[in-house]
N, C-alpha and C. Protein backbone atom coordinates (compact mmCIF):
# COMPACT_ATOMS: atom_id res chain seq x y z
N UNK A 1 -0.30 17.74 -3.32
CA UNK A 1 -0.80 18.85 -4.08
C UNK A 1 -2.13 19.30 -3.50
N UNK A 2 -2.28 21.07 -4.06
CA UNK A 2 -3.27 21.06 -2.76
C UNK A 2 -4.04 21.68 -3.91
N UNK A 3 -5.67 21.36 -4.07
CA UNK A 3 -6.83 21.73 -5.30
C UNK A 3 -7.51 22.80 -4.66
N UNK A 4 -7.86 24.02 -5.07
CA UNK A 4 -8.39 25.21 -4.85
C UNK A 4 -9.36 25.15 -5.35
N UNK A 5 -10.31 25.59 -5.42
CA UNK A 5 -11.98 26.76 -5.70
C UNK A 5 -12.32 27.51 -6.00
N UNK A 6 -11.88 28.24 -7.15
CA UNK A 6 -12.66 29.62 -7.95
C UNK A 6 -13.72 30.30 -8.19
N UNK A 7 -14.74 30.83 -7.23
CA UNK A 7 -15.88 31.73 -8.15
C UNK A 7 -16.19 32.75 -7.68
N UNK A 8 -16.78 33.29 -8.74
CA UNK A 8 -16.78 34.69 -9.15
C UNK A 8 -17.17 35.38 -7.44
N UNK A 9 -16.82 36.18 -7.22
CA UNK A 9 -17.04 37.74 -6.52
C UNK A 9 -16.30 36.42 -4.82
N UNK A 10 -16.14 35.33 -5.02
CA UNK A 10 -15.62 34.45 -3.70
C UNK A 10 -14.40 34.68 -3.31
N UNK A 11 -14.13 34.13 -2.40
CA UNK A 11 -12.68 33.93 -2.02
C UNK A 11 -12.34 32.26 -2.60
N UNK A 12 -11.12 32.18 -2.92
CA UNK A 12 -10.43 30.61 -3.30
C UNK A 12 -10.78 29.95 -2.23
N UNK A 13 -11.22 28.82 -2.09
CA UNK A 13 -11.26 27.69 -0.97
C UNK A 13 -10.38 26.54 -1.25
N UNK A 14 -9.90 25.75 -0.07
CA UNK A 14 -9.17 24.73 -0.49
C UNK A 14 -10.35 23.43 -0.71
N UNK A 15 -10.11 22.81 -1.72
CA UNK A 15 -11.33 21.15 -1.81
C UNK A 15 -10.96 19.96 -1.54
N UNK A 16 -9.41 20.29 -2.00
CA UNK A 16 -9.06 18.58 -2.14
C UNK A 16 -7.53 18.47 -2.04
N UNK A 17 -6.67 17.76 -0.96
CA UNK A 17 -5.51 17.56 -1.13
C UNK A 17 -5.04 16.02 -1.79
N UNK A 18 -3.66 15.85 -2.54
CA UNK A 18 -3.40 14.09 -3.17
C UNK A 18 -2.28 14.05 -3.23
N UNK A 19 -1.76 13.10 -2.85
CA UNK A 19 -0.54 13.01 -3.77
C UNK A 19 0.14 12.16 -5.07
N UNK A 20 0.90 12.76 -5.19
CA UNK A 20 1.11 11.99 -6.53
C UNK A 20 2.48 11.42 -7.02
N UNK A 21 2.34 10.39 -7.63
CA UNK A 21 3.88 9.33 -8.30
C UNK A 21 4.00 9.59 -9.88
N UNK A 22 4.99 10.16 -10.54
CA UNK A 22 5.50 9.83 -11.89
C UNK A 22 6.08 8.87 -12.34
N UNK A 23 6.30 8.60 -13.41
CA UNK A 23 6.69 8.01 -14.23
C UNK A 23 7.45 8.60 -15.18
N UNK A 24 8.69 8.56 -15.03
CA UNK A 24 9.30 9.02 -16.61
C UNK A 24 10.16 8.25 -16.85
N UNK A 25 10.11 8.09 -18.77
CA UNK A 25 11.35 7.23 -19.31
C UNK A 25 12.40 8.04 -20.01
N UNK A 26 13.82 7.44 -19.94
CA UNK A 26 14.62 7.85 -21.09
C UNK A 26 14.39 7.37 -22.56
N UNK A 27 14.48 7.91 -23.00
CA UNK A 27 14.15 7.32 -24.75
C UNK A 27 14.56 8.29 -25.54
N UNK A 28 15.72 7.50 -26.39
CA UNK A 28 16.13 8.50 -27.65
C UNK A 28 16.55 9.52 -26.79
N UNK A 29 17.21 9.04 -25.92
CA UNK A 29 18.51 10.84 -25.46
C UNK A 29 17.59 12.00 -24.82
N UNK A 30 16.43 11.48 -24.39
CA UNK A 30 15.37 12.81 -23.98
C UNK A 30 14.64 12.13 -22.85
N UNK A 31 14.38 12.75 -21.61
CA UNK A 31 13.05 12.10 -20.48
C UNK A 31 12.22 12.56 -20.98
N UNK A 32 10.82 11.12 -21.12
CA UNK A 32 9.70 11.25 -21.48
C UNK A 32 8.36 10.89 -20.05
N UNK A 33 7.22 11.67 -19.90
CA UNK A 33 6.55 11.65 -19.12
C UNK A 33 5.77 10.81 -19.48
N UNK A 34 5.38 9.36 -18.69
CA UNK A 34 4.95 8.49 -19.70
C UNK A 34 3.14 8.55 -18.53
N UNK A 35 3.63 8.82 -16.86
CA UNK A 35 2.20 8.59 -16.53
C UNK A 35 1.76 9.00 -15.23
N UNK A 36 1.10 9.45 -14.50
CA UNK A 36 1.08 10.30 -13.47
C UNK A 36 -0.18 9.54 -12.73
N UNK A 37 0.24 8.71 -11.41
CA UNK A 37 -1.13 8.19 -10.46
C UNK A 37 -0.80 9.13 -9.41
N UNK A 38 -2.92 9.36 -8.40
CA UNK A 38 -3.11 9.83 -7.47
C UNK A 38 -3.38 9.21 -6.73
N UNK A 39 -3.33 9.95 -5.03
CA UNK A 39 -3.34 8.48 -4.40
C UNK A 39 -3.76 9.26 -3.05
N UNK A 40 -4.00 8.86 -1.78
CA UNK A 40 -4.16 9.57 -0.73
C UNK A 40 -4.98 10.84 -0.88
N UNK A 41 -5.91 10.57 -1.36
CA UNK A 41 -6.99 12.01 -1.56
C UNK A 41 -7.95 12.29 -0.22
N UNK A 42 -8.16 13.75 -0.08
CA UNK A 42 -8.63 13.98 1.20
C UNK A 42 -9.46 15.40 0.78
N UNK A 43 -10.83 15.06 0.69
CA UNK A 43 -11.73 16.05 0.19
C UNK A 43 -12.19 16.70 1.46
N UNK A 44 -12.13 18.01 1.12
CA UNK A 44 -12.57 19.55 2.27
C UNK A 44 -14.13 19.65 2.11
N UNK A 45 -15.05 19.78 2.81
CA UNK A 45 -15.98 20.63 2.78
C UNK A 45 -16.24 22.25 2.43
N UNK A 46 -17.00 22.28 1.72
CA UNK A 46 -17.26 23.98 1.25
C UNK A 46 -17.61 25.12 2.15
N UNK A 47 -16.94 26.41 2.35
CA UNK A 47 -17.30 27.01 3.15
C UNK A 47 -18.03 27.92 3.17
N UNK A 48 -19.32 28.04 4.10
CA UNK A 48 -20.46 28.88 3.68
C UNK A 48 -20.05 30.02 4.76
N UNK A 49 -20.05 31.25 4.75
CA UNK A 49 -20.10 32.51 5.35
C UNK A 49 -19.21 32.27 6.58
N UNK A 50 -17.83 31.40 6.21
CA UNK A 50 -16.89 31.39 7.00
C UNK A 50 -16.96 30.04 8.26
N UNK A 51 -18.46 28.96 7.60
CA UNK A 51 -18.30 27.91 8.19
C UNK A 51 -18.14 27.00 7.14
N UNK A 52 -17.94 25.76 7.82
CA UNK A 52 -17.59 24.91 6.60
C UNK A 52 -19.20 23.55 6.64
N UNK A 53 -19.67 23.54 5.74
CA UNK A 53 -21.10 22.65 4.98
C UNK A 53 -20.41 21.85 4.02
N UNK A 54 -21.15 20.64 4.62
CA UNK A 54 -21.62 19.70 3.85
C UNK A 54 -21.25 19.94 2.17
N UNK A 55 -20.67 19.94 1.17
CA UNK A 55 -21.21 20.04 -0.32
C UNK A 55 -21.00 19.18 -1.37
N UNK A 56 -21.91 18.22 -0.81
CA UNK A 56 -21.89 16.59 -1.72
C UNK A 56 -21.12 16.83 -2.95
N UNK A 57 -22.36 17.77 -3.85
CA UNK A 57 -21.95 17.36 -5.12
C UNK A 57 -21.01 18.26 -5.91
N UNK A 58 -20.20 18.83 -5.32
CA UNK A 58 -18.43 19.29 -5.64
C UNK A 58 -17.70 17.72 -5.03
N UNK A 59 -17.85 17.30 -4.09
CA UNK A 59 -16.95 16.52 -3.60
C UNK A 59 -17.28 15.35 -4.87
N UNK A 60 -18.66 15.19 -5.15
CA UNK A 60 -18.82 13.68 -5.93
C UNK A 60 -18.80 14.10 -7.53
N UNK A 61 -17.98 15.63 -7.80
CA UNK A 61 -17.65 15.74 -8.87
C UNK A 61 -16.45 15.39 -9.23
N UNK A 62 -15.73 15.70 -7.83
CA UNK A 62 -14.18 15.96 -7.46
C UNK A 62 -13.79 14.36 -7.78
N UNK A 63 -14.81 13.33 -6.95
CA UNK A 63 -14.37 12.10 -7.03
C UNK A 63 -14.46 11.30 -8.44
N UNK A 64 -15.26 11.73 -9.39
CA UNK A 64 -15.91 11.54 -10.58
C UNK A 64 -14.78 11.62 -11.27
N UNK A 65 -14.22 13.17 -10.89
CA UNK A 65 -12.72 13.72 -11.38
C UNK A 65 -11.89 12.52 -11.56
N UNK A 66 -11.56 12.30 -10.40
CA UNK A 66 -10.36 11.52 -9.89
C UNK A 66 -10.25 10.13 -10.80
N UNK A 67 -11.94 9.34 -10.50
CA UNK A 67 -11.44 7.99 -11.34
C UNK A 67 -11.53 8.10 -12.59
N UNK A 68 -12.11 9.00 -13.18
CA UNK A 68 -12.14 9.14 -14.67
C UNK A 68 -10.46 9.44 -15.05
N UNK A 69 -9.94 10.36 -14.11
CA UNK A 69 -8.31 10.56 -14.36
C UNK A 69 -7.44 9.47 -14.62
N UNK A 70 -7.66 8.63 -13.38
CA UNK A 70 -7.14 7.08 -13.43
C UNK A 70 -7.70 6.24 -14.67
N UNK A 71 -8.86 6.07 -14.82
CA UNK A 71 -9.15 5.56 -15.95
C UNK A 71 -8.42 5.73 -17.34
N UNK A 72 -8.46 7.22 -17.42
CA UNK A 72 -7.13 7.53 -18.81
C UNK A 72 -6.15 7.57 -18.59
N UNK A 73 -5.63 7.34 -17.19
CA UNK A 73 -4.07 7.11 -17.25
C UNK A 73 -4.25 6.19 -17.71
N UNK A 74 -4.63 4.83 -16.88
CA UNK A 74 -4.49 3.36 -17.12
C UNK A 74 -4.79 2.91 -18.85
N UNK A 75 -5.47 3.54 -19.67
CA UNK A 75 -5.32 3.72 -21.06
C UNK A 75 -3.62 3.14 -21.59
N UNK A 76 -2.90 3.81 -20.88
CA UNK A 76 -1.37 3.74 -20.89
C UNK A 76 -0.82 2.82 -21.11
N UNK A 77 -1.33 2.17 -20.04
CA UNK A 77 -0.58 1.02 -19.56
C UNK A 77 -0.90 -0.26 -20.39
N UNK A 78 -0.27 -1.24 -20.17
CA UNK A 78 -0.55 -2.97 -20.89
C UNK A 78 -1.90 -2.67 -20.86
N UNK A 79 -2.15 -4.33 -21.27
CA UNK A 79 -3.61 -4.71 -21.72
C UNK A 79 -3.92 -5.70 -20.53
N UNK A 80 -2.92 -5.48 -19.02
CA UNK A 80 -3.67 -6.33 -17.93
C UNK A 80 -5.34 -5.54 -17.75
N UNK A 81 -5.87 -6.51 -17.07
CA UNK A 81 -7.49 -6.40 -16.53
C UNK A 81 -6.86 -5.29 -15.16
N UNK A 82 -7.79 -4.55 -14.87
CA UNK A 82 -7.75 -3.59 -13.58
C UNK A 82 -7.76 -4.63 -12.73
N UNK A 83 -7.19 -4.60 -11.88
CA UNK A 83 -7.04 -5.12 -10.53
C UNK A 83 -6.12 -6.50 -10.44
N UNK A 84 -5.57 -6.62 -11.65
CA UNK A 84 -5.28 -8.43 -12.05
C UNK A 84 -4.03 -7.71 -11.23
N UNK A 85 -3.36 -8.81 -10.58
CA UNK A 85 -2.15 -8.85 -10.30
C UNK A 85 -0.86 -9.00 -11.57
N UNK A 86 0.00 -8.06 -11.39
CA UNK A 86 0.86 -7.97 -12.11
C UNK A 86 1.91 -8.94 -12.01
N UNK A 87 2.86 -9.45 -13.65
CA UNK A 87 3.40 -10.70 -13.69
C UNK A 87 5.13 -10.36 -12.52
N UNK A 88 4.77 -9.30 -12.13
CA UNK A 88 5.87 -8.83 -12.06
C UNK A 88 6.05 -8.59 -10.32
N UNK A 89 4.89 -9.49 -9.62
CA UNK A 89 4.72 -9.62 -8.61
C UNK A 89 4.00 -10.78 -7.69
N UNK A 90 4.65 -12.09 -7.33
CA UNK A 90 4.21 -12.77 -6.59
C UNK A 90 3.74 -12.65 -5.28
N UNK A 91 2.77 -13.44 -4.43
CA UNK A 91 2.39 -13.67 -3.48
C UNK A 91 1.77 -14.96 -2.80
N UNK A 92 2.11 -15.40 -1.57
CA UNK A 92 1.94 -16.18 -0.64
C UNK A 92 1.47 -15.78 0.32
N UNK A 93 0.82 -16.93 1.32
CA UNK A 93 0.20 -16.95 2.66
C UNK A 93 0.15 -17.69 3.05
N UNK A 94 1.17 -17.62 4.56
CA UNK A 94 1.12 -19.18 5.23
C UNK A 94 1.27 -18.55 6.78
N UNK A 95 0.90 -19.15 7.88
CA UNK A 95 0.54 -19.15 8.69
C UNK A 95 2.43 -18.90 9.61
N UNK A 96 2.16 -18.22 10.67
CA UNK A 96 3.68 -17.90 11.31
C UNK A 96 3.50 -17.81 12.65
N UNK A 97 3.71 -18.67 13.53
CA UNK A 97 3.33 -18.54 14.97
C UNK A 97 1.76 -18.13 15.49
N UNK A 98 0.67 -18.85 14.53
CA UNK A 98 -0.50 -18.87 14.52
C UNK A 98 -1.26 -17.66 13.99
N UNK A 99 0.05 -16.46 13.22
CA UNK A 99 -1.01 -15.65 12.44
C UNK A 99 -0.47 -15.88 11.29
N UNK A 100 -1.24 -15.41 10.11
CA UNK A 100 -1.85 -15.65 8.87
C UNK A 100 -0.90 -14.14 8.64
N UNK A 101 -0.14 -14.84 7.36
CA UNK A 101 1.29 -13.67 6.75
C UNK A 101 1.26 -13.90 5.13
N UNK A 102 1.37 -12.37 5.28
CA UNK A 102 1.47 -12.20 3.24
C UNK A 102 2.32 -12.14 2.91
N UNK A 103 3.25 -12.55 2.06
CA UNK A 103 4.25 -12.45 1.65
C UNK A 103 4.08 -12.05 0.08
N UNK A 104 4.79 -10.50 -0.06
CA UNK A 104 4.90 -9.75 -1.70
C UNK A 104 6.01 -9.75 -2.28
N UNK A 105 6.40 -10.35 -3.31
CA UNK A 105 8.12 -10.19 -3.93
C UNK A 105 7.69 -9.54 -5.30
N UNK A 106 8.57 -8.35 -5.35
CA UNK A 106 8.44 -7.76 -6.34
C UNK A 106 9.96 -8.17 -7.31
N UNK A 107 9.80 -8.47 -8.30
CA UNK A 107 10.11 -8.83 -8.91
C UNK A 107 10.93 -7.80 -10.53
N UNK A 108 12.06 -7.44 -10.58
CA UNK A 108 12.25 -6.14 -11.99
C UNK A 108 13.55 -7.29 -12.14
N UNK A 109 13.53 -7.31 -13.77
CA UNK A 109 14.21 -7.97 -14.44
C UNK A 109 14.49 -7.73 -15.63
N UNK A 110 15.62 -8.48 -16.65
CA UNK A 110 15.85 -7.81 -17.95
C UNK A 110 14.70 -7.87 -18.84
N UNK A 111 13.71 -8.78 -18.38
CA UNK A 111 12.06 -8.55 -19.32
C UNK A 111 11.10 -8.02 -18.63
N UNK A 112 11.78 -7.11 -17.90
CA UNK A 112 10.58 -6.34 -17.28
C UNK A 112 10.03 -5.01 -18.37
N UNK A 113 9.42 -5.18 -18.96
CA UNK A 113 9.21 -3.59 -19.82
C UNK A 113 8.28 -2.71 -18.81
N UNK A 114 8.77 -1.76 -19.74
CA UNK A 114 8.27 0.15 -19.46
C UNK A 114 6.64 -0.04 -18.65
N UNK A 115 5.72 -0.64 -19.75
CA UNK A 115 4.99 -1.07 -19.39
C UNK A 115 4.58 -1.54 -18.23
N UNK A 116 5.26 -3.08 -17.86
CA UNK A 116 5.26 -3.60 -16.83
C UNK A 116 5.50 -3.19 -15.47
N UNK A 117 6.49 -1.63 -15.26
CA UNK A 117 7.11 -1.15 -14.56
C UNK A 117 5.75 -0.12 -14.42
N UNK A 118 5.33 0.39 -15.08
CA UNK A 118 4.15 1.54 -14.55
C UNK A 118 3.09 0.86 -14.03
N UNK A 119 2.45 -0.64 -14.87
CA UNK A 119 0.95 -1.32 -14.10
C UNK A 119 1.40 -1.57 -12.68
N UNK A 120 3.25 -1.94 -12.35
CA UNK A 120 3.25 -2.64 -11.02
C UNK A 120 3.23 -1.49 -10.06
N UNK A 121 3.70 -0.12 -10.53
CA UNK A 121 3.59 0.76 -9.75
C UNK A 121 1.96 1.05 -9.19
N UNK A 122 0.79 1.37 -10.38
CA UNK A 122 0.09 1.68 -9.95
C UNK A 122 -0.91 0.64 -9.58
N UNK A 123 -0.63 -0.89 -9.26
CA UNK A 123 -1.15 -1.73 -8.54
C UNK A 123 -0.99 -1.63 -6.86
N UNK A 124 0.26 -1.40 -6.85
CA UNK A 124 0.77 -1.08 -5.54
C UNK A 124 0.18 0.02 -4.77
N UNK A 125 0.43 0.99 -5.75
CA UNK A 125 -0.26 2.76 -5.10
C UNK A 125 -1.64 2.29 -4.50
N UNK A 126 -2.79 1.29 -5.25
CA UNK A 126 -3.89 1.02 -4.72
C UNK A 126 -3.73 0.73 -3.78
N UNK A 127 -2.50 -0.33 -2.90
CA UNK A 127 -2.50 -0.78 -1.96
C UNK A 127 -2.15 -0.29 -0.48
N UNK A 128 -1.77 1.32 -1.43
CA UNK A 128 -1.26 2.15 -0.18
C UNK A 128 0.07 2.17 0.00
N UNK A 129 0.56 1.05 -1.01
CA UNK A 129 2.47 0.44 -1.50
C UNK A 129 2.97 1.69 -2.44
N UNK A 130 3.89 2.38 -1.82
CA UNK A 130 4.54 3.31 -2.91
C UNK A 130 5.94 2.53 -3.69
N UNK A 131 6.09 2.61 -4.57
CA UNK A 131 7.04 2.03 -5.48
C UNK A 131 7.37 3.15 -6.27
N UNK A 132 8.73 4.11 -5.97
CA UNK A 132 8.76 5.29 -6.41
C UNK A 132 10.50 4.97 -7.73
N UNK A 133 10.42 5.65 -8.20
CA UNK A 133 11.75 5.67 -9.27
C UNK A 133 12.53 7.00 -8.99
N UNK A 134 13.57 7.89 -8.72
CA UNK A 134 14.17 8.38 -8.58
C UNK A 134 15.39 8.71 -9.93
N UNK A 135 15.40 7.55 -11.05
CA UNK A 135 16.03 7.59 -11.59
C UNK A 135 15.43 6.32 -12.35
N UNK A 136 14.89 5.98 -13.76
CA UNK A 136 14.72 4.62 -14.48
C UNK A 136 15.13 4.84 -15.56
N UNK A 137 15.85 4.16 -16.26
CA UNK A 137 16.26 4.42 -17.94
C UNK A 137 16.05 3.20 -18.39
N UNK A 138 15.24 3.27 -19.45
CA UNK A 138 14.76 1.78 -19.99
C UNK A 138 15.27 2.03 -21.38
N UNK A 139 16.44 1.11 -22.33
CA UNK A 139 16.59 1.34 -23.59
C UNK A 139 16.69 0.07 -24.49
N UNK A 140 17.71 0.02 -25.17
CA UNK A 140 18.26 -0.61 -26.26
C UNK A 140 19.82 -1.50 -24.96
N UNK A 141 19.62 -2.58 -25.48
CA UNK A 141 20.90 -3.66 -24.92
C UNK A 141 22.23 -3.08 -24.81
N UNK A 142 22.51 -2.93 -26.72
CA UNK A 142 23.42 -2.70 -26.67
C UNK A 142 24.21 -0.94 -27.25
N UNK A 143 24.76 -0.59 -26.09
CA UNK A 143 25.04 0.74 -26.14
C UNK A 143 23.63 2.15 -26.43
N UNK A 144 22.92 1.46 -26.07
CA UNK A 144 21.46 2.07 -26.42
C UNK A 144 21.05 1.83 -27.76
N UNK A 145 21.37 1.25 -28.86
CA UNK A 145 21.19 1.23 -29.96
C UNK A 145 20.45 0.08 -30.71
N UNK A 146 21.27 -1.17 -30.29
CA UNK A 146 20.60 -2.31 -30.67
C UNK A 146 19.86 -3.48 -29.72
N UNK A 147 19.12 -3.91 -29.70
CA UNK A 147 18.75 -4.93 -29.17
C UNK A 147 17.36 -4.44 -28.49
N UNK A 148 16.98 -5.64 -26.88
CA UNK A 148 15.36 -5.51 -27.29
C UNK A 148 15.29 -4.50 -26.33
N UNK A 149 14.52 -3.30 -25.91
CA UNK A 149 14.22 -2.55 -24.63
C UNK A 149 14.06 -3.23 -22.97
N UNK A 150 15.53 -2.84 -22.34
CA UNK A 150 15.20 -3.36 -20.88
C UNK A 150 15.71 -2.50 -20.00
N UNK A 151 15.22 -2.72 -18.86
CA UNK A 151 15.93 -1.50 -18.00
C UNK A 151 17.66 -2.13 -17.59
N UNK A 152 17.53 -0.73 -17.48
CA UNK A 152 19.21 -0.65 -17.93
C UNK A 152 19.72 0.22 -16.42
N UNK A 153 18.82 0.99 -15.70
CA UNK A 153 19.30 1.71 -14.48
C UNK A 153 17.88 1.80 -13.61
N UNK A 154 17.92 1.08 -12.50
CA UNK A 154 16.95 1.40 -11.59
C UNK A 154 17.29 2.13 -10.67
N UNK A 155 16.62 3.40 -9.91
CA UNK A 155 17.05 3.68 -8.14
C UNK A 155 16.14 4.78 -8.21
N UNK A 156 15.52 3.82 -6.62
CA UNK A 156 14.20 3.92 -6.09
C UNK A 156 14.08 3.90 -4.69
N UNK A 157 13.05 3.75 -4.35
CA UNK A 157 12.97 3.54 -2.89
C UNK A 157 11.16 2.88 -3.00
N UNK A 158 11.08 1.71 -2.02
CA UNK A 158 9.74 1.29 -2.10
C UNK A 158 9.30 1.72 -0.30
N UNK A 159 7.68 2.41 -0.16
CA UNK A 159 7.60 2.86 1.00
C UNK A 159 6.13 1.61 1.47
N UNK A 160 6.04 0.85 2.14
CA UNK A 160 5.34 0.37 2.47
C UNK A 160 4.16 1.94 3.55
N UNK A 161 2.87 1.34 3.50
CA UNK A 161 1.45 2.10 4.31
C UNK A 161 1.89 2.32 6.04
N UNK A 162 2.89 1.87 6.09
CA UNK A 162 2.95 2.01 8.08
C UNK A 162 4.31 3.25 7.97
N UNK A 163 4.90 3.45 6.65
CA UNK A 163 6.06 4.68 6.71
C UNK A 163 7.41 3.67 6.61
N UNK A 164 7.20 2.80 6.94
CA UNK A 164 8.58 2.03 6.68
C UNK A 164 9.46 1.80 5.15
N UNK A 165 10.40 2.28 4.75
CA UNK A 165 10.98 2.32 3.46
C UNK A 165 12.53 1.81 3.31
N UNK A 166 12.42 1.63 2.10
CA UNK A 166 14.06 1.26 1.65
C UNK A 166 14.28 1.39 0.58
N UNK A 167 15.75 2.23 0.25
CA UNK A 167 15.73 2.63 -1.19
C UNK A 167 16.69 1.56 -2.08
N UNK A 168 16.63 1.88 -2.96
CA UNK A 168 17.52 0.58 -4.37
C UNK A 168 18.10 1.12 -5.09
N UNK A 169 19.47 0.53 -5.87
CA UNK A 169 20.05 1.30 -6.51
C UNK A 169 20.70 0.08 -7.38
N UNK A 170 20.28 0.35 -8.68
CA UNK A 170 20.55 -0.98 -9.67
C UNK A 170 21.02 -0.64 -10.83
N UNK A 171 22.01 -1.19 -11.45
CA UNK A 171 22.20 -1.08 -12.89
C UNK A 171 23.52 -0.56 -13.52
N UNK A 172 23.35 -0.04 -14.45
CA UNK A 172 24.70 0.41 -15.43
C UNK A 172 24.32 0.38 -16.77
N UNK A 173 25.66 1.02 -17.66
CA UNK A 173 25.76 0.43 -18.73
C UNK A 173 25.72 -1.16 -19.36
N UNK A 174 25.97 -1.67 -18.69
CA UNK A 174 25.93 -2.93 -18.68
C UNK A 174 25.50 -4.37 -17.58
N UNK A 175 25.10 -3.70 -16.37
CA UNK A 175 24.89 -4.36 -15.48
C UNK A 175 24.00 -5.25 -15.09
N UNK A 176 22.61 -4.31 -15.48
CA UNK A 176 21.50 -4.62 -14.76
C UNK A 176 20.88 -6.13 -14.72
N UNK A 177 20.31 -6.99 -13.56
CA UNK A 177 20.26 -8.29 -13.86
C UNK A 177 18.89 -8.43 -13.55
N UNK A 178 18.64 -7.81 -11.71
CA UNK A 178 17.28 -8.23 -11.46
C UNK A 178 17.69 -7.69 -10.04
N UNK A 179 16.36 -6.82 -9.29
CA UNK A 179 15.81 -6.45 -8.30
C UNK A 179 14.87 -7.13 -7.68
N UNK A 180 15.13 -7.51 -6.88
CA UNK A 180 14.14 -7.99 -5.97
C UNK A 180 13.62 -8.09 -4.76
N UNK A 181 12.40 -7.15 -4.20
CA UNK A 181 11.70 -6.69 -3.01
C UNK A 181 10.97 -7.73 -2.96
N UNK A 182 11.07 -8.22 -1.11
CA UNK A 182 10.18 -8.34 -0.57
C UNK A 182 9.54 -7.87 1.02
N UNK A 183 8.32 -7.56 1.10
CA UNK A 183 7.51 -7.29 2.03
C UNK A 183 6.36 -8.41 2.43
N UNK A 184 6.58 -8.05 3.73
CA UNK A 184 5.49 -9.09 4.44
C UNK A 184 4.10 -8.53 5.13
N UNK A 185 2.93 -8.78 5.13
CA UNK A 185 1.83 -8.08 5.98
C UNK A 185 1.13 -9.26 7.00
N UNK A 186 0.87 -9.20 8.19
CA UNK A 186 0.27 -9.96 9.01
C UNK A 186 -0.77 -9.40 9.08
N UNK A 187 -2.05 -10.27 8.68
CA UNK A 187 -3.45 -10.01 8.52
C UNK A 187 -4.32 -9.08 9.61
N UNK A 188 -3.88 -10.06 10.84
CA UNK A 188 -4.83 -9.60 12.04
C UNK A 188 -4.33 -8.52 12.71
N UNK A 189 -2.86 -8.38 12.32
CA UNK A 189 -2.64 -6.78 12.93
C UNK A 189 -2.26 -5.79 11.90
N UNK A 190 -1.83 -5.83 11.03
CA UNK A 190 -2.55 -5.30 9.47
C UNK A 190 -0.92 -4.55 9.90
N UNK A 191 0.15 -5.25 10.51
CA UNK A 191 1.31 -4.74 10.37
C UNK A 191 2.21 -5.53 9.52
N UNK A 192 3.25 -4.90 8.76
CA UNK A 192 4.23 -4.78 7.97
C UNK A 192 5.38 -4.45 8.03
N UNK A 193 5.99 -5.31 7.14
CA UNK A 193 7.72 -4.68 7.11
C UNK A 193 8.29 -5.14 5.80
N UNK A 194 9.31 -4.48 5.69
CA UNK A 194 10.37 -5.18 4.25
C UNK A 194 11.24 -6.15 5.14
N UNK A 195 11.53 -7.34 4.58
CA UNK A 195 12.45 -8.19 4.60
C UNK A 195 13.69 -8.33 4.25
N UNK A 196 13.37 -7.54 2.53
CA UNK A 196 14.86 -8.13 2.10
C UNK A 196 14.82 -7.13 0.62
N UNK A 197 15.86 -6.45 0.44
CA UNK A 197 15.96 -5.57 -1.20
C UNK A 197 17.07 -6.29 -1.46
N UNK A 198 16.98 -7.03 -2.80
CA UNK A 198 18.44 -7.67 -3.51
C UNK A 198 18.77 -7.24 -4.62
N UNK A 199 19.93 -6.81 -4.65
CA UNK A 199 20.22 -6.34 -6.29
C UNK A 199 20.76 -7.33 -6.72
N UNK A 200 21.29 -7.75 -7.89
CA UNK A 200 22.03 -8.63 -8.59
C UNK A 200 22.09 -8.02 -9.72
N UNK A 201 23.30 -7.96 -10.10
CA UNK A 201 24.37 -7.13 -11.27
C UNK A 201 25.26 -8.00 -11.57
């Protein structure tokens, strides 16, 4: 998305490009917009008489903007601490032909709630990890009606920071069991890959 500049007797300038991940749930027979993170922001300089200056304090309003935005999204979400790692994501580090390797398993299951599914998204987004939904319906067990809220249809695609991706496709009326991504990062060359997407139905 691309942020423009309005004033009076000016021309529009561009300030700030971002992009951005949703969140929406099914609930009660209707998609609901439950939460919207930004991510990849790239602030313009202001342009004076057709050059472009320096203009701190638009940009450190712009940025002011931004985390205060995040801040009331995250309102949203559970009652994790900012930055805590989500239950809904393990990690390891052990050494692999003398470099030092991360290992991330993401983890979606029948107790994964709504909740849980937006903090892990926008833990990830910090990391430069896109974890996108294409399709999530989170309801009732049985026939949508009774029982406790779980996801019931996942399909997604997770994009790791180097462009590398893989999409997922989970669930049913009755199916859904557990998804599970993992990605690896090697420290000293700050390269990455996915390993392994498992569905189980």
């Amino acid at each position: 998305m691309e942020v423009y500049a309005i004033e009076k007797h000016k021309s529009e300038y561009l300030t700030s490009i971002a992009k951005f991940t949703h969140v929406w749930i099914f609930e009660i027979g209707a998609w609901k917009f439950v939460e919207g993170l930004s991510y990849d922001h790239k602030v313009f300089e202001k342009p004076i008489n057709g050059k472009s200056s320096n203009h701190k304090i638009m940009r450190n309003k712009l940025i002011l903007f931004v985390f205060g935005s995040l801040f009331f999204l995250s309102s949203f979400t559970n009652n994790n601490t900012h930055g805590k790692q989500p239950a809904s994501i393990t990690r390891t580090t052990k050494l692999v032909n003398g470099n030092e390797v991360e290992k991330t398993v993401i983890l979606l299951d029948r107790n994964t709630s709504r909740e849980d599914v937006i903090y892990t998204c926008g833990f990830l987004a910090n990391e430069n990890v896109q974890l996108t939904f294409d399709k999530l319906i989170i309801g009732k067990s049985f026939l949508g009606l009774v029982g406790k809220n779980r996801i019931r249809v996942a399909e997604g695609t997770i994009k790791l920071s180097n462009g590398s991706s893989q999409t997922f496709k989970a669930g049913g009326a009755f199916s859904f069991k557990t998804i599970k991504i993992q990605y690896s990062n090697t420290v000293a060359t700050k390269s990455s890959q996915i390993e392994m997407v498992e569905i189980i139905d």
